[in-house]
PDB file of N, CA and C in Angstrom:
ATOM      1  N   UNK A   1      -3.092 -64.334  62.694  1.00  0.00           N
ATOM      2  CA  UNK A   1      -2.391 -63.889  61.508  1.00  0.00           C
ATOM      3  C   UNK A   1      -3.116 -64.464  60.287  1.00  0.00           C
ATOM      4  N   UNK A   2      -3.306 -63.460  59.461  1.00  0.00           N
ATOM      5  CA  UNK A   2      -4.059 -63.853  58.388  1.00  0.00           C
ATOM      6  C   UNK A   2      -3.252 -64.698  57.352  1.00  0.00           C
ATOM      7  N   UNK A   3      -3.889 -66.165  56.299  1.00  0.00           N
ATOM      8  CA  UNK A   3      -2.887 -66.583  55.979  1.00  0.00           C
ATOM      9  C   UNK A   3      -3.572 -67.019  54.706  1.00  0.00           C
ATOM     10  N   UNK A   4      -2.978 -66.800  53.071  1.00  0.00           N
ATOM     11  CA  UNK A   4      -3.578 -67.509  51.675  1.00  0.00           C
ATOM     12  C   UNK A   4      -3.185 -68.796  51.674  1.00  0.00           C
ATOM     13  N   UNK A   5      -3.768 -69.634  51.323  1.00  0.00           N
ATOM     14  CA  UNK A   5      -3.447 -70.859  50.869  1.00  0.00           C
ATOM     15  C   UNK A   5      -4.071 -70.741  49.456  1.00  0.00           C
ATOM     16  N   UNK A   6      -3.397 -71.098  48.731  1.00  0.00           N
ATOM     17  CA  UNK A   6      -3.086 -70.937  46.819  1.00  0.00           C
ATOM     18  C   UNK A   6      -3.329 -72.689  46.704  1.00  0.00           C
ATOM     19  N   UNK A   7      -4.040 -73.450  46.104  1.00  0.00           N
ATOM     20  CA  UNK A   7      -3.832 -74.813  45.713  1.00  0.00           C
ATOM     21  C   UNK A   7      -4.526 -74.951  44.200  1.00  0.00           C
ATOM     22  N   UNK A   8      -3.714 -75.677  43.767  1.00  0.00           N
ATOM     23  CA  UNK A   8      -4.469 -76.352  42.396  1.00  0.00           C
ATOM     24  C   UNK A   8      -6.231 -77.135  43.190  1.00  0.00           C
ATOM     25  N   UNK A   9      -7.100 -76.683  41.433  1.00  0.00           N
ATOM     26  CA  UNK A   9      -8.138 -77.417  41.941  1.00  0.00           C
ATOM     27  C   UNK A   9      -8.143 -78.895  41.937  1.00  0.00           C
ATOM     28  N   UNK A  10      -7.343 -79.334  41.729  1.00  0.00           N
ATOM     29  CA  UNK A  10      -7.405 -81.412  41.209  1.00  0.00           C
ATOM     30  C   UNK A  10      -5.832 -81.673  41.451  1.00  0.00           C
ATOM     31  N   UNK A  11      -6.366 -82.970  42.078  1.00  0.00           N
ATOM     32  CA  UNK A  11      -4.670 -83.725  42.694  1.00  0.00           C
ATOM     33  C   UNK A  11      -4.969 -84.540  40.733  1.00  0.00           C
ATOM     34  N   UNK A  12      -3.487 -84.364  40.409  1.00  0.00           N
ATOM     35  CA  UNK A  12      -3.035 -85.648  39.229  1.00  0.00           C
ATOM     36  C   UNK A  12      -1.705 -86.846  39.934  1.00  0.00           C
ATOM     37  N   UNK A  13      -2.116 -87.906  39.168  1.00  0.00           N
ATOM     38  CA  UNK A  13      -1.402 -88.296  39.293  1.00  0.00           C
ATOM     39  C   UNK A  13       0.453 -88.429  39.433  1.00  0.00           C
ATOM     40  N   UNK A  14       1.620 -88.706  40.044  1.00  0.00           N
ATOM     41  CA  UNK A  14       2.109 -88.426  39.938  1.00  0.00           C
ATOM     42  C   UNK A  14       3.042 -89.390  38.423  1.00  0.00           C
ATOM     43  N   UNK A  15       2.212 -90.582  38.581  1.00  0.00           N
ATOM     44  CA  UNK A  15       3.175 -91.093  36.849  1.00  0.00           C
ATOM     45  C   UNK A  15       2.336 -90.830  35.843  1.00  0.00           C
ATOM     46  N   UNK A  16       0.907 -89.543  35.980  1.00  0.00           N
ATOM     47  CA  UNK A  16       0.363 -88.932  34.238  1.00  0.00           C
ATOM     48  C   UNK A  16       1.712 -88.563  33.582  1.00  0.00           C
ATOM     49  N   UNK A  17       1.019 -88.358  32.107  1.00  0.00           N
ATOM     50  CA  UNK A  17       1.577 -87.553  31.116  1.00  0.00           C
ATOM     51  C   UNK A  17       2.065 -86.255  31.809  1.00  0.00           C
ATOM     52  N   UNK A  18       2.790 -85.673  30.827  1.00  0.00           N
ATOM     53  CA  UNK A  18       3.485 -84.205  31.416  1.00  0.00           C
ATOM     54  C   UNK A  18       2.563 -83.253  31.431  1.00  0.00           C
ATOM     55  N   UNK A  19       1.962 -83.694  30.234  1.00  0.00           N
ATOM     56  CA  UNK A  19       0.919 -82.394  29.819  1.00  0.00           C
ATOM     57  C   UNK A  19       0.186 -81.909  31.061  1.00  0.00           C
ATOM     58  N   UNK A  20      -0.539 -83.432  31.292  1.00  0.00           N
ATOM     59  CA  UNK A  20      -0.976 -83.548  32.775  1.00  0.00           C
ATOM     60  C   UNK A  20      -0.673 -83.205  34.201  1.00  0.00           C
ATOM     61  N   UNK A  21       0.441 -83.730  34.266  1.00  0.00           N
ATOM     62  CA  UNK A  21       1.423 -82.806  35.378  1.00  0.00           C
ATOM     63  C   UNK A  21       1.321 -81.640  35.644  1.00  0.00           C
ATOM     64  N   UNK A  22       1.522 -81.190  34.204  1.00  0.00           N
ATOM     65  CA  UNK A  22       1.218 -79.273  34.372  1.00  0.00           C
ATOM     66  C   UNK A  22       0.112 -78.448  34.521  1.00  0.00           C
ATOM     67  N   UNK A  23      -1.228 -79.308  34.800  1.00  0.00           N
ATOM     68  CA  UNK A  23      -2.256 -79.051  35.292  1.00  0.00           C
ATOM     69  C   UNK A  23      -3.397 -79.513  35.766  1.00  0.00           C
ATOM     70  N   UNK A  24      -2.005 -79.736  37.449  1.00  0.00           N
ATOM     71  CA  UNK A  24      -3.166 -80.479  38.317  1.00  0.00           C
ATOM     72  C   UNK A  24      -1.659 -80.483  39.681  1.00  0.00           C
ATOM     73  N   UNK A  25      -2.040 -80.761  40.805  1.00  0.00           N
ATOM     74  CA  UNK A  25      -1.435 -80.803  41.627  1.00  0.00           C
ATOM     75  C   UNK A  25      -0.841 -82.605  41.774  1.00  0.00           C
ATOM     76  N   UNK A  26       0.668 -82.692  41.739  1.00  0.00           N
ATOM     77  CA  UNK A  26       0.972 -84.306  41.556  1.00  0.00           C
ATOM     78  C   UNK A  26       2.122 -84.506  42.992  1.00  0.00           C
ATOM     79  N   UNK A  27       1.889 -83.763  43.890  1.00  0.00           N
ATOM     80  CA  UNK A  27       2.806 -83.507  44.877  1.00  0.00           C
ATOM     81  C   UNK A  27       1.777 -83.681  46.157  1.00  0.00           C
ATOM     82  N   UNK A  28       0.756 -83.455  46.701  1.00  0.00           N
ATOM     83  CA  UNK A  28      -0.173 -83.260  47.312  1.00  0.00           C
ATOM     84  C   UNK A  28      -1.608 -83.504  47.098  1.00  0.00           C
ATOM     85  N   UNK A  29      -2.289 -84.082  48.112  1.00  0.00           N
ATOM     86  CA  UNK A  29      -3.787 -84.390  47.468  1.00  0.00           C
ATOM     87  C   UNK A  29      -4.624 -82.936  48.494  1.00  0.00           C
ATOM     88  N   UNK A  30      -5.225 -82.484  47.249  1.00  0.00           N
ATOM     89  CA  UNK A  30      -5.945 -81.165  47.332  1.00  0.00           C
ATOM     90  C   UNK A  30      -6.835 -81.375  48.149  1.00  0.00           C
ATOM     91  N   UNK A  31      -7.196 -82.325  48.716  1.00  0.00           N
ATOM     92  CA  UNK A  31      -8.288 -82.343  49.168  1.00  0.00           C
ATOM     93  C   UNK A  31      -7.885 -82.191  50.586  1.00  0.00           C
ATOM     94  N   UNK A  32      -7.001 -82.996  50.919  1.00  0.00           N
ATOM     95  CA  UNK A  32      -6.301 -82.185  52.484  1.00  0.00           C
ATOM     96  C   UNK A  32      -5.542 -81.580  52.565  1.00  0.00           C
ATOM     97  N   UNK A  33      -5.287 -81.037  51.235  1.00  0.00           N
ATOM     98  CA  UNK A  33      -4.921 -79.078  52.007  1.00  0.00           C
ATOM     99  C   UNK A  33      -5.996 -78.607  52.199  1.00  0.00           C
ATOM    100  N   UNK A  34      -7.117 -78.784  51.444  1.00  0.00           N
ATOM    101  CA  UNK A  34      -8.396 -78.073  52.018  1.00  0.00           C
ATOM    102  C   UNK A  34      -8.954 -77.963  53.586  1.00  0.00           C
ATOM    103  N   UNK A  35      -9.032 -79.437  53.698  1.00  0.00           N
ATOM    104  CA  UNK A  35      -8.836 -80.172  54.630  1.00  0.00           C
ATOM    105  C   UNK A  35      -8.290 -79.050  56.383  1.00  0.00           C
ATOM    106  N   UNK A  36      -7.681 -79.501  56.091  1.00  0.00           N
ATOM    107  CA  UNK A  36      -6.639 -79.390  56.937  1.00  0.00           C
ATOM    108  C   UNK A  36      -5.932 -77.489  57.393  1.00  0.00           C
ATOM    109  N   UNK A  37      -6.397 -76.427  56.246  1.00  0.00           N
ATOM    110  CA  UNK A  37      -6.013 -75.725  56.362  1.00  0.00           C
ATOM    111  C   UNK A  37      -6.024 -74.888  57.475  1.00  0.00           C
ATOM    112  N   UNK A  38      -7.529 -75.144  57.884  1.00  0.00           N
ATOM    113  CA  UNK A  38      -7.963 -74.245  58.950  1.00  0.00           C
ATOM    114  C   UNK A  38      -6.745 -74.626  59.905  1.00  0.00           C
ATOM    115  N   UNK A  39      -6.029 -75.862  60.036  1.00  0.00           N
ATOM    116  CA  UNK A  39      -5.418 -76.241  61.223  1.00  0.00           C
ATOM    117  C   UNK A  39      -3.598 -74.896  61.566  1.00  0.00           C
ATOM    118  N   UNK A  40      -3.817 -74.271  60.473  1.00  0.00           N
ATOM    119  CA  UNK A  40      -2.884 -73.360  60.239  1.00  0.00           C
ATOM    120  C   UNK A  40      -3.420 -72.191  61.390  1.00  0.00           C
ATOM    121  N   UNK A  41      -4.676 -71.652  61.206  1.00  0.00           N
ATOM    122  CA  UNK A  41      -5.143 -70.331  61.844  1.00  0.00           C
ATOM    123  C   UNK A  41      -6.588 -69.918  61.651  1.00  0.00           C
ATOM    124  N   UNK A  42      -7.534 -69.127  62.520  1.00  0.00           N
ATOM    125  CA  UNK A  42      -8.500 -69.441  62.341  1.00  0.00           C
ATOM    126  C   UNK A  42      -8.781 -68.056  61.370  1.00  0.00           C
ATOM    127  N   UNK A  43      -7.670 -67.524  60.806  1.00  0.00           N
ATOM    128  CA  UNK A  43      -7.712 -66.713  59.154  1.00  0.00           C
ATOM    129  C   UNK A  43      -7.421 -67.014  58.308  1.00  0.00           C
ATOM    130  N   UNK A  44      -7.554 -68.535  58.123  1.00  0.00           N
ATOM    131  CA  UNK A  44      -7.340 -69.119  56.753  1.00  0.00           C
ATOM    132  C   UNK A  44      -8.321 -68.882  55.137  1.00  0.00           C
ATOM    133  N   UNK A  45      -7.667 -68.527  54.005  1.00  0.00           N
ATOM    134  CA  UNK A  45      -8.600 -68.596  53.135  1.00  0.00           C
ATOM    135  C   UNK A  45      -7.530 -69.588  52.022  1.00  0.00           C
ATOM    136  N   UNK A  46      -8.866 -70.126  51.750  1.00  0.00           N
ATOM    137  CA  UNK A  46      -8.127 -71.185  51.073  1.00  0.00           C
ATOM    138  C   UNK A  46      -8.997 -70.798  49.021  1.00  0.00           C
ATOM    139  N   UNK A  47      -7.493 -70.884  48.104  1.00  0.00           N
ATOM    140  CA  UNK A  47      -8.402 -70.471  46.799  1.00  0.00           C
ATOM    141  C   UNK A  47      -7.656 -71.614  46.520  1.00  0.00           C
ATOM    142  N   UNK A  48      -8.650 -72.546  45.394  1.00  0.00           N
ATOM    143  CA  UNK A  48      -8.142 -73.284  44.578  1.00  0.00           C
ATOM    144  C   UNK A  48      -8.216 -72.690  43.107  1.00  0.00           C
ATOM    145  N   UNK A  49      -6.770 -72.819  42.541  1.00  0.00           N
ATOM    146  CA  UNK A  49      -6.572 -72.127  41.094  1.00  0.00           C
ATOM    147  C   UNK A  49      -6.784 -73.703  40.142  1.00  0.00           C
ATOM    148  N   UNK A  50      -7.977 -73.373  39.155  1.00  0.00           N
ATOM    149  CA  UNK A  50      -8.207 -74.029  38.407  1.00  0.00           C
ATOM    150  C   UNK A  50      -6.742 -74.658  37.210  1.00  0.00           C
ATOM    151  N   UNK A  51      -6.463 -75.792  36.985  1.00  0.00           N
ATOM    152  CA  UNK A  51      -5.498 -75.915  35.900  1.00  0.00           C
ATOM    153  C   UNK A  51      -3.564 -75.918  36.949  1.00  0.00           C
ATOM    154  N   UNK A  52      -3.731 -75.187  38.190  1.00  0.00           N
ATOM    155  CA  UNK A  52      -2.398 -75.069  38.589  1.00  0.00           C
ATOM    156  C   UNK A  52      -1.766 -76.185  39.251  1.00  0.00           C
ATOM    157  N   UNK A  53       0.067 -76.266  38.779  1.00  0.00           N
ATOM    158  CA  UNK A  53       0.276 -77.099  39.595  1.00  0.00           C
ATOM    159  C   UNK A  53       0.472 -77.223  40.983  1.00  0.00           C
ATOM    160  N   UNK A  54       1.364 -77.873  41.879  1.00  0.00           N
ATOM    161  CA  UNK A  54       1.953 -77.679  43.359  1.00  0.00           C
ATOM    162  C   UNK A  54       2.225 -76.918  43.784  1.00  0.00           C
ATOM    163  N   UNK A  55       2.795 -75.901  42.657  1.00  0.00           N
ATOM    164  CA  UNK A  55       3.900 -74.097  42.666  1.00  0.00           C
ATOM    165  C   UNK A  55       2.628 -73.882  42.176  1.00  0.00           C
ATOM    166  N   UNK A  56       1.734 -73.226  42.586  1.00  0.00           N
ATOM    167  CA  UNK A  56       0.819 -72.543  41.571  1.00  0.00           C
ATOM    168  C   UNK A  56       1.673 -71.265  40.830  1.00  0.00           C
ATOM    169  N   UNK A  57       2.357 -70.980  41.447  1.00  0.00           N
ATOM    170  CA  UNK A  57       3.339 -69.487  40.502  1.00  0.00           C
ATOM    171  C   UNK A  57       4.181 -70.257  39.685  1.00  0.00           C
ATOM    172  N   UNK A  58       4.368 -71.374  39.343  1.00  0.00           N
ATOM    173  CA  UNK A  58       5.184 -71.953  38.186  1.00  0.00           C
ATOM    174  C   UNK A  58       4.438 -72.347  37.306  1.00  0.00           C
ATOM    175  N   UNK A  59       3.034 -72.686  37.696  1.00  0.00           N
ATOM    176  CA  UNK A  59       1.961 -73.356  36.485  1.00  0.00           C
ATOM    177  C   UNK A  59       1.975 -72.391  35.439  1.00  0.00           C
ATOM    178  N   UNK A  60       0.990 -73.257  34.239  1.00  0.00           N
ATOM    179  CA  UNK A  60       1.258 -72.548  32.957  1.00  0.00           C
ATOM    180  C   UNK A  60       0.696 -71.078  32.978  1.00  0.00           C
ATOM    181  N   UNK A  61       0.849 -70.408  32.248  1.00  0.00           N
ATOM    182  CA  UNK A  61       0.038 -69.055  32.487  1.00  0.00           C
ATOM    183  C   UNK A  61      -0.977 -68.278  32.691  1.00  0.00           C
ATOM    184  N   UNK A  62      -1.886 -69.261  32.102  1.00  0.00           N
ATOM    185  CA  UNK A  62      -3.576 -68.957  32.432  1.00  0.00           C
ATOM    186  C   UNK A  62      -3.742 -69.288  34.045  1.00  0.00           C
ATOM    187  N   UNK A  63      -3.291 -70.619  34.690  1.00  0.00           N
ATOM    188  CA  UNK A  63      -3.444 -70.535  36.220  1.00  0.00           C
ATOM    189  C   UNK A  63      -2.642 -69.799  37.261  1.00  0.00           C
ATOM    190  N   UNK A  64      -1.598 -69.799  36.550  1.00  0.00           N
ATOM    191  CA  UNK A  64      -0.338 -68.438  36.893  1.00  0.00           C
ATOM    192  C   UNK A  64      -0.942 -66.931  36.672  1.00  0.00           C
ATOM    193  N   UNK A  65      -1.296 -66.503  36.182  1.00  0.00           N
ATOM    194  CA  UNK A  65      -2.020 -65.232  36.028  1.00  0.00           C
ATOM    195  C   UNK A  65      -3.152 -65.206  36.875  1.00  0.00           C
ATOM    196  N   UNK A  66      -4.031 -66.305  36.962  1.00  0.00           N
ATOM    197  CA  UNK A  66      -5.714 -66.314  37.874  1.00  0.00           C
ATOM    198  C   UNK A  66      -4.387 -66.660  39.322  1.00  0.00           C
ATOM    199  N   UNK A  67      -3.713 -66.731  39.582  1.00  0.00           N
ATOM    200  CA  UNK A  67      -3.048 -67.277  41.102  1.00  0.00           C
ATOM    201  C   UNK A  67      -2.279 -65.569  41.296  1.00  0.00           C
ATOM    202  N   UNK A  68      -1.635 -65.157  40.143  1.00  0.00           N
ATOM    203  CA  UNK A  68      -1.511 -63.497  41.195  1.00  0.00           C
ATOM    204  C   UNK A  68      -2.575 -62.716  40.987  1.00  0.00           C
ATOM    205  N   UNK A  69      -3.394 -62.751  40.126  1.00  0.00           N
ATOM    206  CA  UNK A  69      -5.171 -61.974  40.544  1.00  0.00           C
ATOM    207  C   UNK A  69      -5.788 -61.883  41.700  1.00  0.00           C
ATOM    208  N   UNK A  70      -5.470 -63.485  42.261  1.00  0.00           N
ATOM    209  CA  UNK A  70      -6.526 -64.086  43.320  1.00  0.00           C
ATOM    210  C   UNK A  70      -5.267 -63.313  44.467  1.00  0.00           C
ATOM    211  N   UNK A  71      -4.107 -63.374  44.456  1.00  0.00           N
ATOM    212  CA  UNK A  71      -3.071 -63.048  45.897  1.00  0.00           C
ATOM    213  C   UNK A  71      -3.623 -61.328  45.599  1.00  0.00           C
ATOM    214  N   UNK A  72      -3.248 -60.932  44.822  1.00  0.00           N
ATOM    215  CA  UNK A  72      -3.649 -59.297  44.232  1.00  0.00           C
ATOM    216  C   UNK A  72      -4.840 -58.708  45.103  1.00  0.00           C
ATOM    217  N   UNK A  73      -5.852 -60.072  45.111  1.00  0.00           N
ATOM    218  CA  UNK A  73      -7.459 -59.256  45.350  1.00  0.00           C
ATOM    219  C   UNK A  73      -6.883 -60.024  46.665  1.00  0.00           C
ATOM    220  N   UNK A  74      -6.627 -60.757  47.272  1.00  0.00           N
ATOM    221  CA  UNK A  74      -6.711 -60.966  48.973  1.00  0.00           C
ATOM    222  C   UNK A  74      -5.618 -59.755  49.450  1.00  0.00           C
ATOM    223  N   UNK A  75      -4.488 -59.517  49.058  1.00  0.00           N
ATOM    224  CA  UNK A  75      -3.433 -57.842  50.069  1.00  0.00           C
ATOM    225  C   UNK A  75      -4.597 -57.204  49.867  1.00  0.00           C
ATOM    226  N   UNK A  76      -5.168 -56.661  48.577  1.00  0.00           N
ATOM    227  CA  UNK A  76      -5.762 -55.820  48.978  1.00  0.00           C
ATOM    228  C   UNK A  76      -7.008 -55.422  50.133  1.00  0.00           C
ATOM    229  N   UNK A  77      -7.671 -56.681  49.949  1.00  0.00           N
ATOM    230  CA  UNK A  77      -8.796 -57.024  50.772  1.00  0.00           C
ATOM    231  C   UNK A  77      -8.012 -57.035  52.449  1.00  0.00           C
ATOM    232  N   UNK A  78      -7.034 -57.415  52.816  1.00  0.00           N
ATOM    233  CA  UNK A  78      -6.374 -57.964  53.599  1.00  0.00           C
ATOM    234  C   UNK A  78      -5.578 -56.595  54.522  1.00  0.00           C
ATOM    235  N   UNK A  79      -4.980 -55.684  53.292  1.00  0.00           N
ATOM    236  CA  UNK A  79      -4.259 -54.408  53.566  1.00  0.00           C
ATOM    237  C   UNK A  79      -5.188 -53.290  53.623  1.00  0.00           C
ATOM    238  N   UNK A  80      -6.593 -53.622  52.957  1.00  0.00           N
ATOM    239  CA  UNK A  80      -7.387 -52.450  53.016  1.00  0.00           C
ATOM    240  C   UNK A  80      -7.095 -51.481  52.213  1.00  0.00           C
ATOM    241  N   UNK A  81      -6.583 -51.629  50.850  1.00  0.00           N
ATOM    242  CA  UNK A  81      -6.144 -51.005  49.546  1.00  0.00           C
ATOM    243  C   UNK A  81      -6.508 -50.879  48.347  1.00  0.00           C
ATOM    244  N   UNK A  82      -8.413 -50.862  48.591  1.00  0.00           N
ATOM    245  CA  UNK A  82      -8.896 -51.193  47.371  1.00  0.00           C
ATOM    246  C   UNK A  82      -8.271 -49.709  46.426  1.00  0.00           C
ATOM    247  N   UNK A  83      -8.683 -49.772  45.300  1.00  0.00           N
ATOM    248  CA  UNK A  83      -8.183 -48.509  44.696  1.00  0.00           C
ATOM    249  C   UNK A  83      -9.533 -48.086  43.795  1.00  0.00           C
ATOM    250  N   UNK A  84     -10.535 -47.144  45.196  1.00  0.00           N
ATOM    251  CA  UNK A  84     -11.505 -46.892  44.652  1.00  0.00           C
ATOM    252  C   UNK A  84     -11.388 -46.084  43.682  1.00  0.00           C
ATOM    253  N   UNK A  85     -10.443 -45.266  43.069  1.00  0.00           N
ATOM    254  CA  UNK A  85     -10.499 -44.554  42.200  1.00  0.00           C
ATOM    255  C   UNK A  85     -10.386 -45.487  40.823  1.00  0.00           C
ATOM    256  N   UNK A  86      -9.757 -46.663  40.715  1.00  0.00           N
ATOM    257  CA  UNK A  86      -9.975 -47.737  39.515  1.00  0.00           C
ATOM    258  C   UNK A  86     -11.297 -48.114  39.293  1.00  0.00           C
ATOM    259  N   UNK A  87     -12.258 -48.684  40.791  1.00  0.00           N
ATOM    260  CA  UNK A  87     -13.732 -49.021  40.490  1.00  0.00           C
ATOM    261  C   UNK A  87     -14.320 -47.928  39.779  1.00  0.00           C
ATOM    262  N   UNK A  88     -14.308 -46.381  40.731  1.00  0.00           N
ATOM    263  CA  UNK A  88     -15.239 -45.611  39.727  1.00  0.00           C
ATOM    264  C   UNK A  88     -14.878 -45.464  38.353  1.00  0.00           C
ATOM    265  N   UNK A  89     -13.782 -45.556  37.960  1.00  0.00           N
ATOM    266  CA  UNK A  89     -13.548 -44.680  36.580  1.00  0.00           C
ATOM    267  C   UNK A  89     -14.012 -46.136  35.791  1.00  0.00           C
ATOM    268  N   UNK A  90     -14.140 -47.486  35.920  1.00  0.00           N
ATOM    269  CA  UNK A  90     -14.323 -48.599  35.252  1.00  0.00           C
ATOM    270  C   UNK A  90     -16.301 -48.568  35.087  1.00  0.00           C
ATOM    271  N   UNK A  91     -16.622 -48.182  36.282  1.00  0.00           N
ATOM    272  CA  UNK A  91     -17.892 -47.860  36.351  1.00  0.00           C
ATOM    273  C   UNK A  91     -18.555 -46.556  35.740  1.00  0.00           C
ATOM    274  N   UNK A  92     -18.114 -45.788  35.488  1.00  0.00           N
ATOM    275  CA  UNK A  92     -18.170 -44.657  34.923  1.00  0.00           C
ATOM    276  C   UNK A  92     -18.491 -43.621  36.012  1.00  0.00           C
ATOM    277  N   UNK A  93     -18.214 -43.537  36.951  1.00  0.00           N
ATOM    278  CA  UNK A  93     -18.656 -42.566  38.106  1.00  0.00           C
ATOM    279  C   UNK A  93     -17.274 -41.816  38.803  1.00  0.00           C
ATOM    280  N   UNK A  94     -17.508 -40.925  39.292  1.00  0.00           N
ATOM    281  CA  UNK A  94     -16.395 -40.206  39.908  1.00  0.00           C
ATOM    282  C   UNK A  94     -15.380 -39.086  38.589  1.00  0.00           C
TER     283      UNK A  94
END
């Protein structure tokens, strides 16, 4: 079974500033979810979202937006749903 793993790129501390808090993982050290993911399935893909926190879908919006891009482009990749008719017309073909 194919499976995303979403992680912030950088563990923060958990007594930083807030500011800080809100971009960086302060719940988990990133480095063994990396780690460790494969131990889930041998269809693991693992993205680290630059700036996100623990929830990457709660982080601020710039890593919140790059975290449903990145889920967006794996269904599709995943479901086999590219929407070649978006590539050509962006490319100018078709």
């Amino acid at each position: 079974m194919p499976n995303l793993i979403l992680c912030s790129d950088h563990t923060v501390r958990e007594k930083a500033d807030p500011a800080t808090l809100h971009r960086g993982d302060a719940v988990l050290d990133v480095t063994h979810i990396t780690r460790w993911a494969g131990c889930i399935g041998n269809r693991s893909t693992v993205i680290a979202v630059a700036d996100a926190k623990h929830d990457v879908f709660l982080s601020l919006p710039q890593p919140r937006q790059m975290a449903y891009r990145r889920l967006d482009l794996w269904l599709d990749d995943y479901l086999g749903t590219h929407n070649d008719t978006d590539a050509s017309a962006s490319s100018g073909k078709g």
